[in-house]
Protein backbone atom coordinates (compact mmCIF):
# COMPACT_ATOMS: atom_id res chain seq x y z
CA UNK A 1 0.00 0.00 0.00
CA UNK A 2 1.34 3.18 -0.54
CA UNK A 3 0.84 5.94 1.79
CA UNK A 4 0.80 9.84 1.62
CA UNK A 5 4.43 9.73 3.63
CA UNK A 6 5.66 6.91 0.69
CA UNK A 7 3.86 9.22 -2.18
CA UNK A 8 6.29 12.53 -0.41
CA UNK A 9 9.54 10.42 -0.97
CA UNK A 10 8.73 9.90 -4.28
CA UNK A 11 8.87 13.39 -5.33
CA UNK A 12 11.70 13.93 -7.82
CA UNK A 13 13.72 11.64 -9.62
CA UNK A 14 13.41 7.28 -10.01
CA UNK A 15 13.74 4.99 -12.68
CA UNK A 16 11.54 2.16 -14.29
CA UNK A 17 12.13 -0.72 -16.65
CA UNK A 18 10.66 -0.48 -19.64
CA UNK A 19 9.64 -3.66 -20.99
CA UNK A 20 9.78 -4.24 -25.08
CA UNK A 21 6.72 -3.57 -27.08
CA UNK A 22 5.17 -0.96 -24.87
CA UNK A 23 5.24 2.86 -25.21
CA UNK A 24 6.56 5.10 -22.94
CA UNK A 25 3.39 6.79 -22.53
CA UNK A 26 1.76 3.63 -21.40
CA UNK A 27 4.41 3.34 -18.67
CA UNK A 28 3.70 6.72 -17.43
CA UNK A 29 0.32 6.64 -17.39
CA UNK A 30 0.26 3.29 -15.54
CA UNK A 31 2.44 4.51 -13.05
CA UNK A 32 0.14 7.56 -12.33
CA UNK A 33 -2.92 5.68 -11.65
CA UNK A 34 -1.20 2.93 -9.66
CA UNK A 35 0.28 6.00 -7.49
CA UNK A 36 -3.34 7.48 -7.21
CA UNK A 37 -5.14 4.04 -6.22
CA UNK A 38 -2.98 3.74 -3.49
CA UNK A 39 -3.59 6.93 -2.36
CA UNK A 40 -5.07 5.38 0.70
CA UNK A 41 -3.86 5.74 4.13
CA UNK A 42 -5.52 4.28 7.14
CA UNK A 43 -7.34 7.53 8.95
CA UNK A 44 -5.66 9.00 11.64
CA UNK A 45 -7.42 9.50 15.04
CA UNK A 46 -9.77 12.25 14.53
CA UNK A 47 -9.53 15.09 17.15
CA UNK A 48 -12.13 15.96 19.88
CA UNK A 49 -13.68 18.36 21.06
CA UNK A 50 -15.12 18.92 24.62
CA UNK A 51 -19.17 19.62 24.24
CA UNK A 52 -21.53 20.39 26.69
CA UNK A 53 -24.99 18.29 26.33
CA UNK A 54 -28.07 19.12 28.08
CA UNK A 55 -29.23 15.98 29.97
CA UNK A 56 -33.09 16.67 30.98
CA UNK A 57 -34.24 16.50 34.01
CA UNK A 58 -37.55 14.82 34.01
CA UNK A 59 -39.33 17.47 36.13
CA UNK A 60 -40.98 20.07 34.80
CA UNK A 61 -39.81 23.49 35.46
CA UNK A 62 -36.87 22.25 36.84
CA UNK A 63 -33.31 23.45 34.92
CA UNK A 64 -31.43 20.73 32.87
CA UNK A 65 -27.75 19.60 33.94
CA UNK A 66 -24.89 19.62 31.74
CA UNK A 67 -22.78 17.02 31.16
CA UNK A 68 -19.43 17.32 29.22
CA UNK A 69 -18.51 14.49 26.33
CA UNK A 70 -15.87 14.21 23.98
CA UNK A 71 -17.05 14.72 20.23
CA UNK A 72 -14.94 13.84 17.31
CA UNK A 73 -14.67 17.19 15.00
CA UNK A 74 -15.74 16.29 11.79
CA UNK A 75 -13.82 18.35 9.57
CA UNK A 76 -10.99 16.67 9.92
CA UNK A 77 -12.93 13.32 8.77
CA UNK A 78 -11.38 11.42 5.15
CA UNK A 79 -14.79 11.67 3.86
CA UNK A 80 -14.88 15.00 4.34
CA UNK A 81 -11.30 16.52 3.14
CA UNK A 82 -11.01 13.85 0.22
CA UNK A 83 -8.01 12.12 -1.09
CA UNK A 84 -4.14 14.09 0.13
CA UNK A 85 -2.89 14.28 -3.18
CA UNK A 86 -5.54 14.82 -6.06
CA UNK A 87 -2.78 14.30 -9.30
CA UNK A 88 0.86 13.18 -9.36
CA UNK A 89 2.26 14.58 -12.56
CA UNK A 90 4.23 12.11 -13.69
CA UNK A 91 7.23 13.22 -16.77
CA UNK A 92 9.78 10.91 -18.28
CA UNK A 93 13.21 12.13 -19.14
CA UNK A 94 13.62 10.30 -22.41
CA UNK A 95 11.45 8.43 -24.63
CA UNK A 96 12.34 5.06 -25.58
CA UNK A 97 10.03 3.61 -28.79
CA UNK A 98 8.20 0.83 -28.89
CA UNK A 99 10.66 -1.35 -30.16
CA UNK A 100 12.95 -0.80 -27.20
CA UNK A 101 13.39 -1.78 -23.97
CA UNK A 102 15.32 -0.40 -20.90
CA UNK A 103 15.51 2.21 -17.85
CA UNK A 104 13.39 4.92 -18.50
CA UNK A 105 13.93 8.08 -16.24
CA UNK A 106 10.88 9.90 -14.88
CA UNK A 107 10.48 12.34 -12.03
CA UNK A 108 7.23 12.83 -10.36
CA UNK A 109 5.65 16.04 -8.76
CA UNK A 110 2.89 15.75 -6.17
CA UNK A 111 0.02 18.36 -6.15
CA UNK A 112 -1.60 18.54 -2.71
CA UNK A 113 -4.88 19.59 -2.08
């Protein structure tokens, strides 16, 4: 699985075989949307907050008596920020055809949210 702290050590420079009888473009774009699929970490803790609920009394008239509980802030849920990175642009330093086969160099560049 690769995981936003993985995806930040692959910004710059790395190298890939290139396997005969497939374009360089291929490569690249494989290599983007295998980066982007595992673009999934497992969710950190989410941080609470300290709320204070009413708890009724039962009587009528009588004034409700607060109780403090811990309540996870929601903004900071995956669901709600989305993906860390939303496109890893992918180049290649050299194009090797088709008919080739070899190390291609690429470099990568991460664009956060």
């Amino acid at each position: 699985m690769v995981t936003p702290l993985k995806l930040r050590r692959l910004h710059g420079l790395f190298c890939v075989y290139k396997p005969l009888g497939v374009h360089w473009k291929l490569v690249r774009d494989t290599i983007e949307t295998n980066l982007l699929k595992g673009n999934v970490a497992p969710p950190p803790a989410l941080p609470h907050k300290v709320r204070f609920l009413a708890e009724p009394t039962g009587e009528a008239g009588a004034a409700a008596s607060l109780s403090a509980a811990p309540v996870p802030v929601l903004s900071h849920h995956p669901l709600v920020t989305g993906p860390e990175f939303q496109h890893i642009r992918v180049g290649v330093g050299h194009r090797l055809d088709a008919a080739s086969s070899g190390v291609l160099g690429m470099t990568s560049h991460l664009i956060l949210r």
